[in-house]
Protein backbone atom coordinates (compact mmCIF):
# COMPACT_ATOMS: atom_id res chain seq x y z
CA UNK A 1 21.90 -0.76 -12.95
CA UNK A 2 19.47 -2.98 -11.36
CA UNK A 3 15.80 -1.98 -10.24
CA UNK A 4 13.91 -4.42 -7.50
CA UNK A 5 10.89 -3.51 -5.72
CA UNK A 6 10.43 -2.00 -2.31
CA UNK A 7 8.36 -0.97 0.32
CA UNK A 8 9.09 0.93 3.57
CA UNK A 9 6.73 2.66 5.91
CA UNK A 10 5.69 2.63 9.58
CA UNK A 11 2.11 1.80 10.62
CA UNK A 12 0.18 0.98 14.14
CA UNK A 13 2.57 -1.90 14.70
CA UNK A 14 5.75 0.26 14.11
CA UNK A 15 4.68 3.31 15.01
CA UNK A 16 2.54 5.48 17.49
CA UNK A 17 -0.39 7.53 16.25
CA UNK A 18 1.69 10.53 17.48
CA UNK A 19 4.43 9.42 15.04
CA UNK A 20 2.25 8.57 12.60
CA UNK A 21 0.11 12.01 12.05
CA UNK A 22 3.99 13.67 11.21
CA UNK A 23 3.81 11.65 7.98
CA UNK A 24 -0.04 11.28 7.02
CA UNK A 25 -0.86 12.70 4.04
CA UNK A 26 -4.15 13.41 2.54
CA UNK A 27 -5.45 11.83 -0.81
CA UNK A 28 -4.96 15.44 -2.41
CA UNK A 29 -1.24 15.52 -1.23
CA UNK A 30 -0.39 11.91 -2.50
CA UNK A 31 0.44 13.33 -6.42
CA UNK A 32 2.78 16.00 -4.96
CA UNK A 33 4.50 13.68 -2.68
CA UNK A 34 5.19 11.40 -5.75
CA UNK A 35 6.26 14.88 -7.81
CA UNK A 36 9.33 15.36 -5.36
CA UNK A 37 9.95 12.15 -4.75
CA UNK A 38 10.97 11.54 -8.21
CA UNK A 39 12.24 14.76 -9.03
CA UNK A 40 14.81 14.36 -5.89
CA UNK A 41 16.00 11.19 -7.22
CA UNK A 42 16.06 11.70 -11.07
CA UNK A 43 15.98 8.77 -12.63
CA UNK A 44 17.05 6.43 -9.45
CA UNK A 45 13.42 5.60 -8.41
CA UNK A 46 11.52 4.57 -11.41
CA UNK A 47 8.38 4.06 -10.40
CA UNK A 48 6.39 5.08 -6.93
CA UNK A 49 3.01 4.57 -5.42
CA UNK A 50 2.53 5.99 -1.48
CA UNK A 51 -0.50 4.50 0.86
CA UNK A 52 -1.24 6.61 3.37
CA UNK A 53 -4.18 5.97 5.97
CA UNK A 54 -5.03 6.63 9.65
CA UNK A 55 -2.64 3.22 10.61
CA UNK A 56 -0.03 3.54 8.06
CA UNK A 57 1.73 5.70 5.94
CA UNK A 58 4.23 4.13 3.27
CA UNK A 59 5.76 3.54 -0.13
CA UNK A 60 6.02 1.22 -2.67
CA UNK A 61 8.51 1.84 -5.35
CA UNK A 62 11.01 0.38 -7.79
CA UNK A 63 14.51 1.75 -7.69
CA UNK A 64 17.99 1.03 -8.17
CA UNK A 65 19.62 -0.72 -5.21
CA UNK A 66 21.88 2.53 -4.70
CA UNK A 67 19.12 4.87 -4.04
CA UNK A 68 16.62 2.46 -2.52
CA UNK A 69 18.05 2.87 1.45
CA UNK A 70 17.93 7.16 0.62
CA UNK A 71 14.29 6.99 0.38
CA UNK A 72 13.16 6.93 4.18
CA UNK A 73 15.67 10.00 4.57
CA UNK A 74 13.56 11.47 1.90
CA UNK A 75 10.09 10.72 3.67
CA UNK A 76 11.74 12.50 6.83
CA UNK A 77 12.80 15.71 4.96
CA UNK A 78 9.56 16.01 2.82
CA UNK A 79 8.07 16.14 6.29
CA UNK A 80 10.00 18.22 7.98
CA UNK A 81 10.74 15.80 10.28
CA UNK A 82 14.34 14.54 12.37
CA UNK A 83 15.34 11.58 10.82
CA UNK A 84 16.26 10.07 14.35
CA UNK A 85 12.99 10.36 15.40
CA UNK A 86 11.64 8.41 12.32
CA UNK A 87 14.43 6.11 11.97
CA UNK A 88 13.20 3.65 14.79
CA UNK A 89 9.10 3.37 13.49
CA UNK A 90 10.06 2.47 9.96
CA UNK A 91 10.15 -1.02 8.50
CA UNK A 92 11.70 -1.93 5.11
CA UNK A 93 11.13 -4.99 2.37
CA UNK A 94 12.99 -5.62 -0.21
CA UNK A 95 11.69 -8.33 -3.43
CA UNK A 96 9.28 -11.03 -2.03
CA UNK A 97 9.24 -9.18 1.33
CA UNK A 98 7.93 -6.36 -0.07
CA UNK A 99 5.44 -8.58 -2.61
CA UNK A 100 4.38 -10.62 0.69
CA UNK A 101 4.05 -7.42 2.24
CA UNK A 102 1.51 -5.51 -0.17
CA UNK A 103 -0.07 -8.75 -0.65
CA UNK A 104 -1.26 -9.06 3.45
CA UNK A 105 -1.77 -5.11 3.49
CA UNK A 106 -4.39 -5.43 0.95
CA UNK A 107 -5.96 -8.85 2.11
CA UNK A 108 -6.31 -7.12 5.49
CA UNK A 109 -3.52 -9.17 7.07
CA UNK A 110 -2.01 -5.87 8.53
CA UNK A 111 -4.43 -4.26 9.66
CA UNK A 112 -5.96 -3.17 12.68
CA UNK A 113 -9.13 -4.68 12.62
CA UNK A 114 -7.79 -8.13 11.15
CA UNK A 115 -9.90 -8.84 8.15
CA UNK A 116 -11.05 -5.16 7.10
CA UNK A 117 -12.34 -4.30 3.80
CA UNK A 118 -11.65 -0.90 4.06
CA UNK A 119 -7.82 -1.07 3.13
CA UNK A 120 -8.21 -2.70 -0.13
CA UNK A 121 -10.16 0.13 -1.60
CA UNK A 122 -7.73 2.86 0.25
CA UNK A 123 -4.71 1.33 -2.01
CA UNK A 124 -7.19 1.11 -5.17
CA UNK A 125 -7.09 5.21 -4.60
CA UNK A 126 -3.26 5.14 -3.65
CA UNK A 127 -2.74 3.43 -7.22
CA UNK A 128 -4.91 5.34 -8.84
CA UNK A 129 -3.19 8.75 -8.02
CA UNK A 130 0.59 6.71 -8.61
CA UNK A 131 -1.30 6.27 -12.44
CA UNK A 132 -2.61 9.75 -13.01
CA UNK A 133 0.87 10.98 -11.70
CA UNK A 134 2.52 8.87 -14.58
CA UNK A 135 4.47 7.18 -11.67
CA UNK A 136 3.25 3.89 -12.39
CA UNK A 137 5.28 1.51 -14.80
CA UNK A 138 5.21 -1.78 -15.51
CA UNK A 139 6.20 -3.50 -12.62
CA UNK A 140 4.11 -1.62 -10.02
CA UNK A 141 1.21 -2.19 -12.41
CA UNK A 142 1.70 -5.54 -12.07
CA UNK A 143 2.51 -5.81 -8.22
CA UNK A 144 -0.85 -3.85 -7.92
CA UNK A 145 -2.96 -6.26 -9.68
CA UNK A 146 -1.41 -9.18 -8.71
CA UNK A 147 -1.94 -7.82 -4.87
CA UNK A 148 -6.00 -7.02 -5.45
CA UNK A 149 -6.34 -10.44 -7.29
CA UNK A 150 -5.01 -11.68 -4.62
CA UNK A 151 -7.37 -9.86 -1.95
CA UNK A 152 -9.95 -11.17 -3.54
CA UNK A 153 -8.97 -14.50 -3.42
CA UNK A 154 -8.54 -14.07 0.20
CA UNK A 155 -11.61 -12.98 0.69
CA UNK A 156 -13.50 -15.24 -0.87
CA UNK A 157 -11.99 -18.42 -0.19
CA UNK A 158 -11.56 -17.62 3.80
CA UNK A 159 -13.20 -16.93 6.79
CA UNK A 160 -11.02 -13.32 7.14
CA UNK A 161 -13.36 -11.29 7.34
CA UNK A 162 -16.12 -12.46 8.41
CA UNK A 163 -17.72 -11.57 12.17
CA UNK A 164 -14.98 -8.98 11.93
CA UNK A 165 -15.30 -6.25 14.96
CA UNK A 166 -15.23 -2.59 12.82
CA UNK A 167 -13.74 -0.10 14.25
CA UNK A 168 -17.08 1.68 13.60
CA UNK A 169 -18.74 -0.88 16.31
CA UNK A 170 -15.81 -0.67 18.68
CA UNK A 171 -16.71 3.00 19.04
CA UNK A 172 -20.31 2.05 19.94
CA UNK A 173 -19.09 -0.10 22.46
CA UNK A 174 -16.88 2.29 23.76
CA UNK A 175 -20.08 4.96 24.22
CA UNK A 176 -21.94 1.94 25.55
CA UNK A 177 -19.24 1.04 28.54
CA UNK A 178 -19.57 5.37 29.90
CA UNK A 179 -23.71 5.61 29.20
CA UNK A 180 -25.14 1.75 29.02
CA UNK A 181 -28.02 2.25 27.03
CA UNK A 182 -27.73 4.56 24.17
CA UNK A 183 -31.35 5.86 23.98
CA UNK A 184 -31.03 8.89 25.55
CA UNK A 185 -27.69 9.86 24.21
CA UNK A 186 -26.67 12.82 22.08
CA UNK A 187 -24.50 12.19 19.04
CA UNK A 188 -22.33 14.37 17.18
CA UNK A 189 -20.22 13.58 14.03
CA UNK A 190 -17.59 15.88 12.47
CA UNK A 191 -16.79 14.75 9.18
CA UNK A 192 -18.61 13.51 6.50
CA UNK A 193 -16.41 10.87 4.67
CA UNK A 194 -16.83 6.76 5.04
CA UNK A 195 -15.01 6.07 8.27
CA UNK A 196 -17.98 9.13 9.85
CA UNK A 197 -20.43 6.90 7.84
CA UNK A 198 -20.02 3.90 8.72
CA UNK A 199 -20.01 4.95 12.38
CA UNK A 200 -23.12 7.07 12.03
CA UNK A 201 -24.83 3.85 10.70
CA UNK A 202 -23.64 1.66 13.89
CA UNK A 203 -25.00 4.88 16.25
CA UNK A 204 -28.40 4.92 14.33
CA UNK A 205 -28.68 1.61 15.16
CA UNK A 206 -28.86 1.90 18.81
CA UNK A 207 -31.93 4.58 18.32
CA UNK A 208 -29.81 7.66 20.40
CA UNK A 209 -31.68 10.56 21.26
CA UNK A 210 -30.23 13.17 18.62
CA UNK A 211 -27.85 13.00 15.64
CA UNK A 212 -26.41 15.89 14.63
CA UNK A 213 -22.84 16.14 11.25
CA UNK A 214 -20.62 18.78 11.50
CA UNK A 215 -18.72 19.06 8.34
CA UNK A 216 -16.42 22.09 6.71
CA UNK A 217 -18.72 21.91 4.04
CA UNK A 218 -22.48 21.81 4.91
CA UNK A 219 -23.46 20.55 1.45
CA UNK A 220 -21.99 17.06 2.25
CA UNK A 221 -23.33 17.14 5.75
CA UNK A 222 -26.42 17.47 4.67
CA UNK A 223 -26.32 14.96 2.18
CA UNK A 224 -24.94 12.36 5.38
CA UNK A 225 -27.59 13.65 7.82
CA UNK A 226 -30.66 13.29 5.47
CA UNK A 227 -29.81 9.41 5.79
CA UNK A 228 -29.87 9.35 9.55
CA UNK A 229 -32.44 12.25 10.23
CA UNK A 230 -29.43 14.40 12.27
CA UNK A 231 -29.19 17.58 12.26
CA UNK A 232 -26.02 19.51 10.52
CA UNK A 233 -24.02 22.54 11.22
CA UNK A 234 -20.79 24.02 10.29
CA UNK A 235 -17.39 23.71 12.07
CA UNK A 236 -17.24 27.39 13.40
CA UNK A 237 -20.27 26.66 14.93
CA UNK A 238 -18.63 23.73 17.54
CA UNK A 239 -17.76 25.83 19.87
CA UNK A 240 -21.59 27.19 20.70
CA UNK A 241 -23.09 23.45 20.21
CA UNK A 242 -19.77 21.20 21.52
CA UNK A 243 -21.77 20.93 25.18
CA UNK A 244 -25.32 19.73 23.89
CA UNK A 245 -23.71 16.24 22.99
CA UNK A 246 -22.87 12.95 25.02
CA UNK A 247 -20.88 10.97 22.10
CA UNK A 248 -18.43 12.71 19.81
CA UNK A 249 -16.56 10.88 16.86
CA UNK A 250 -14.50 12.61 14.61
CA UNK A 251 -12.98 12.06 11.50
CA UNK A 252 -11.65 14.67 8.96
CA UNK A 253 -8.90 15.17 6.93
CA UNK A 254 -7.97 18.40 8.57
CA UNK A 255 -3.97 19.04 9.30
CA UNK A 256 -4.66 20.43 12.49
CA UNK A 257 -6.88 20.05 15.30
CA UNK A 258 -10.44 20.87 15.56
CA UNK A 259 -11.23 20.69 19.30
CA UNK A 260 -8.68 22.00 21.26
CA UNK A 261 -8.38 21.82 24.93
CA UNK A 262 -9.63 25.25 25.68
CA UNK A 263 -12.96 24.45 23.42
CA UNK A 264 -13.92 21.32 25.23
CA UNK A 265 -12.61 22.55 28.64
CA UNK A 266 -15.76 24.86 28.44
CA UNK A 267 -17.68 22.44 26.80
CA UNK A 268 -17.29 20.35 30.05
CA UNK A 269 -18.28 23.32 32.09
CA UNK A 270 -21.72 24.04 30.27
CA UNK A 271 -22.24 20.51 30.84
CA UNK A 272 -21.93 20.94 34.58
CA UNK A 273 -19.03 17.76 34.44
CA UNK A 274 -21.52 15.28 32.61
CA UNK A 275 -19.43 12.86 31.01
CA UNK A 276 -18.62 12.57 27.85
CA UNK A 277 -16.75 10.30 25.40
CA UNK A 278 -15.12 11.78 22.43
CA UNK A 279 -13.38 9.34 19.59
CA UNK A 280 -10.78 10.73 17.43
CA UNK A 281 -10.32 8.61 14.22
CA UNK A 282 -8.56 11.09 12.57
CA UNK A 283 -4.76 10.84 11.78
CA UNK A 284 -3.60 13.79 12.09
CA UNK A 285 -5.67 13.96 15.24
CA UNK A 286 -8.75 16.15 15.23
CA UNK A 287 -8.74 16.19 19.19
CA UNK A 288 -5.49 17.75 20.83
CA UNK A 289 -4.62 14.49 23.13
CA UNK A 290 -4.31 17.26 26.22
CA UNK A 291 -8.16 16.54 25.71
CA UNK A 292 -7.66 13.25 27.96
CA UNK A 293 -6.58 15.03 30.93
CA UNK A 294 -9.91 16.16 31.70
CA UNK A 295 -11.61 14.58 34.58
CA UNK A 296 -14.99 14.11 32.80
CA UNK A 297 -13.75 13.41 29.02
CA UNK A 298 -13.11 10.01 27.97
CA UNK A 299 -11.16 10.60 24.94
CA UNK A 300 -9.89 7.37 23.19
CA UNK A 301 -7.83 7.68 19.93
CA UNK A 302 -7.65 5.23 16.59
CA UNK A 303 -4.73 3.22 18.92
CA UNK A 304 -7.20 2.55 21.35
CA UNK A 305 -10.20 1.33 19.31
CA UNK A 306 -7.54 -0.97 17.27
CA UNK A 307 -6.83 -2.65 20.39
CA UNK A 308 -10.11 -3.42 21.22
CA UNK A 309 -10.56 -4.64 18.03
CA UNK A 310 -7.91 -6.74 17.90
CA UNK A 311 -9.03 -8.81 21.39
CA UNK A 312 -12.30 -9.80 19.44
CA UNK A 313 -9.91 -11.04 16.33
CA UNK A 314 -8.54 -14.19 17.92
CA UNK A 315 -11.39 -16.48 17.24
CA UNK A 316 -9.93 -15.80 13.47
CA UNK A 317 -6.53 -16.97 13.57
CA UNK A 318 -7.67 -20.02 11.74
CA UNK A 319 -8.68 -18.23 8.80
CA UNK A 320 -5.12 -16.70 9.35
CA UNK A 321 -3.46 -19.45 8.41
CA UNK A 322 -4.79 -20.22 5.36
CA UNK A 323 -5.15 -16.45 4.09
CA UNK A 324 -0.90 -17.00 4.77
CA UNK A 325 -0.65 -19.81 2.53
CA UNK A 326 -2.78 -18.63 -0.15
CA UNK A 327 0.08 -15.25 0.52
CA UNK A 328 2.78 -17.41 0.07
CA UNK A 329 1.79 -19.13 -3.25
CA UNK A 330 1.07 -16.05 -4.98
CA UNK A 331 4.29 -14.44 -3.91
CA UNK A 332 6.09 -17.00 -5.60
CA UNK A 333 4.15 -16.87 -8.80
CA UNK A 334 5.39 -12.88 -8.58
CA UNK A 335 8.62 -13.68 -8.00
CA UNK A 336 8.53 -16.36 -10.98
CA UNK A 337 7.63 -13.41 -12.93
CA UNK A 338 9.89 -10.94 -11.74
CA UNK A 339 12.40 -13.58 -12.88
CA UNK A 340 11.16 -13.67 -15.80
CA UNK A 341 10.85 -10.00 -16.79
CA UNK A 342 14.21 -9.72 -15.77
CA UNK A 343 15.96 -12.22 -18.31
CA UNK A 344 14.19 -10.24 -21.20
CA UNK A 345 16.88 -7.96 -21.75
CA UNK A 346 18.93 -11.03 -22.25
CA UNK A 347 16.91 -12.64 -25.34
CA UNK A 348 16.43 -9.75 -26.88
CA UNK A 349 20.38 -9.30 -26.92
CA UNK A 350 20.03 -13.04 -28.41
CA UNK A 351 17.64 -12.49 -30.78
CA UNK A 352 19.45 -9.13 -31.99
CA UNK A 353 22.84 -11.12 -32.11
CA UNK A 354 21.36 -14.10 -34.11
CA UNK A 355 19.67 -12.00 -36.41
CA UNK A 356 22.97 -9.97 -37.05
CA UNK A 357 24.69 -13.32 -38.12
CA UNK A 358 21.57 -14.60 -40.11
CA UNK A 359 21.40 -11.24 -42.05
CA UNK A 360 24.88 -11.11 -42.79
CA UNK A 361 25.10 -14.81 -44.13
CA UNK A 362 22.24 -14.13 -46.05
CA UNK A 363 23.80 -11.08 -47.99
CA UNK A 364 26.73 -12.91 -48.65
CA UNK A 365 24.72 -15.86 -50.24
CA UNK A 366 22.79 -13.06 -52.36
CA UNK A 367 26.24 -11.86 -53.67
CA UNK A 368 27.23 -15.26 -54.63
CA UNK A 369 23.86 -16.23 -56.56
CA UNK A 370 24.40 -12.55 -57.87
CA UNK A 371 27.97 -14.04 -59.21
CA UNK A 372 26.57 -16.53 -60.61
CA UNK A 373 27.44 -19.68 -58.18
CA UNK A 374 25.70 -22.89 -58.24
CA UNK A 375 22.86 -22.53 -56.06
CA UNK A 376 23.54 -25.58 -54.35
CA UNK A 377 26.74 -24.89 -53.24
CA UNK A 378 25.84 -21.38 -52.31
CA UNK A 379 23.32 -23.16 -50.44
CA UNK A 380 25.66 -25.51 -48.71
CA UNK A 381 28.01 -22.41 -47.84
CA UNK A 382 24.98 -20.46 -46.44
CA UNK A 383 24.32 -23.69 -44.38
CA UNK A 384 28.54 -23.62 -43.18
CA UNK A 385 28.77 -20.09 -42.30
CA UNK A 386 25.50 -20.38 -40.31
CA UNK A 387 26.37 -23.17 -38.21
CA UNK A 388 29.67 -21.97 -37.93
CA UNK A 389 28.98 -19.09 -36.30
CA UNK A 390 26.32 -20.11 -34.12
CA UNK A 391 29.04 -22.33 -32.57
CA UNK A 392 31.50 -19.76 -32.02
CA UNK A 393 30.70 -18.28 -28.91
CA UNK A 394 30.35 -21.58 -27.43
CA UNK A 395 33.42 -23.17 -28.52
CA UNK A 396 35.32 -19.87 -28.07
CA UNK A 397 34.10 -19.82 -24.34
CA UNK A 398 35.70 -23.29 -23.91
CA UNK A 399 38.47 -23.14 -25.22
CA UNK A 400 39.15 -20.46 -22.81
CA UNK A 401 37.80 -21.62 -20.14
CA UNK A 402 39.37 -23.71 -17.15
CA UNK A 403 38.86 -25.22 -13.91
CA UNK A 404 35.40 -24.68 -12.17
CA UNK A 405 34.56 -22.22 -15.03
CA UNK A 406 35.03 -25.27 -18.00
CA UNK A 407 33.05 -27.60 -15.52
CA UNK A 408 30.22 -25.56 -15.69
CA UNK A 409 30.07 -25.16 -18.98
CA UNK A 410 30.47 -28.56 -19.92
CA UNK A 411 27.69 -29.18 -17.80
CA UNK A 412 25.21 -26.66 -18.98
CA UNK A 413 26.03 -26.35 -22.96
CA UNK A 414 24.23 -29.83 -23.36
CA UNK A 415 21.30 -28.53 -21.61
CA UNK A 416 21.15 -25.31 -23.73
CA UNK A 417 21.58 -27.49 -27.15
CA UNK A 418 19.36 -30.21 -26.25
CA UNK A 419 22.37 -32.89 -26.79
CA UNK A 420 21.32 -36.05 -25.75
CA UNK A 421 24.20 -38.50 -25.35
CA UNK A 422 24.43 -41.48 -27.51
């Protein structure tokens, strides 16, 4: 049967965030994804890789064409979630659509903050855990460098990412619209991976008051903290210290929310109604979104900060263009590949066949020499038999051929034997 390449997914085009948290799944949780996918498909999907960040969740795989449309019904059922209210977020690509498609992912094409770096090293991991799975073959392999080759290029060769609003900054921003001058602010970060890093580095920056890390494991926040001079503390210990801050961005990997609305309901109270502006770039949410409701919280999600973003992307549309056409050329190049790879099977068949006829001509010319023929004339029958059956097929196939079928052939034999007329 035939394998092609696919993707399908939803992201922050397809999909809200709320839609979008059902189907996250943490790098830890990538290798057992790939485990059942495979195992409920046998053989059918050959080879799988799943990217899954805060704006997009999907998979790349190659399967046969009779199991590829099963796979989003799989993605719903792994997470436990109605089809029907999947079914209407999800995109799919099939060949060069899904080749065009990883290709813009990874040059930041796709992504919320047009241009971002950040994506190209979250599908280095995603391919990564495909390899250590042993769900990586040979033409994922290839997609995958072919699509960071092809970031690169990108990159370096256009204005993409360059002046590029981070989603990082946006948050600033967003602190900076409720307070004005950060000086006197109090920060707190939960989390202590990149996204919490970069954004501690944009908040330093602006010289607030205090910076404190709150992290599940202190170790790491301590680590984060020493950079910044913040304090740390653990997560059981938000609910005491939730109040004492202005600005709180959060970012973990946690599968259920760490500030509920009860938590910063009370916060709000010891704060006697002071504002405050909490950003939740988690997906899964940290912040339970009942959070907004509250008259003195201004709680803005990873949605929200996108779009913000994405109003100070225009002035790179330019760039756009020509990251699309550097896209397009390298898709084809794939595809030329893919082409390729695919005829292999076919002159390997040749090569097997001609190699049958050569051996078996060449055995029967060894029994005659053995006889004692004239070598010349076993030489002239090795030379008959040869040619003889390497025009078999050919002849056979028009000789039986007719109509549109014998026009074809005529018309392509003289380009496979390089006859040249006279």
């Amino acid at each position: 049967m035939a394998v092609d390449v696919y993707t399908f997914g939803l992201n922050h085009h397809s999909a809200p965030v709320a839609v979008r948290e059902r189907v996250s799944l943490s790098l830890d949780l990538l290798k057992p994804a790939l485990g059942a996918l495979r195992s409920a498909f046998g053989g059918g999907v050959q080879e799988a890789a799943i990217l899954s960040t805060c704006n997009r969740t999907e998979v790349y795989f190659a399967a046969e064409v009779e199991v590829a449309g099963q796979v989003p019904a799989w993605m719903a059922d792994f997470h436990q979630v109605e089809t029907q209210s999947l079914q209407p977020h999800l995109y799919r690509h099939t060949r060069h659509d899904a080749v065009r498609h990883a290709f813009r992912v990874a040059s930041g094409l796709d992504s919320m903050v047009l241009g971002e770096p950040q994506i190209l090293g979250q599908m280095k991991d995603a391919v990564r855990v495909a390899h250590d799975a042993g769900s990586l073959g040979t033409l994922l392999h290839q997609l995958f460098q072919r699509t960071f080759s092809v970031a690169k290029e990108v990159r370096s060769q256009t204005a993409i990412g360059e002046q590029s609003v981070s989603m990082a900054a946006a948050a600033v921003r967003l602190a900076e619209r409720v307070f004005g001058d950060l000086g006197e602010v109090k920060v707190l970060f939960i989390g202590a991976g990149e996204m919490i890093e970069l954004c501690a580095t944009h908040f330093a920056a602006q010289r607030p008051q205090r910076l404190a890390v709150a992290n599940r494991t202190v170790e790491r926040a301590q680590l984060l903290a020493h950079r910044f001079n913040a304090d740390t503390m653990a997560l059981s210990q938000l609910p005491k210290h939730l109040a004492d801050y202005d600005v709180v961005v959060s970012c973990t990997a946690s599968s259920l929310p760490i500030l509920g609305l009860g938590m910063v309901e009370r916060a709000t109270r010891m704060r006697r109604h002071k504002p405050m502006v909490m950003v939740d770039l988690a997906v899964p949410r940290d912040i339970e979104s009942e959070v907004a409701r509250l008259d003195d919280v201004y709680l803005y999600s990873v949605d929200d900060l996108g779009r913000l973003v994405q109003s100070a992307s225009n002035a790179r549309q330019a760039a756009v263009v020509q990251a699309e056409a550097i896209i397009e050329t390298r898709v084809q190049h794939f595809m030329h590949w893919l082409g390729t790879r695919e005829v292999v099977p076919v002159i390997r068949q040749l090569h097997q066949a001609a190699d049958a006829l050569r051996q078996a001509e060449l055995e029967r010319a060894q029994r005659l020499l053995a006889r004692g023929e004239p070598p010349e004339q076993v030489l002239e029958q090795l030379a008959q038999g040869l040619t003889q059956k390497y025009l078999h097929g050919p002849m056979s196939a028009l000789n039986h051929s007719e109509g549109e079928q014998r026009e074809q052939l005529i018309d392509w034999l003289p380009r496979l034997y390089s006859l040249r007329e006279r």
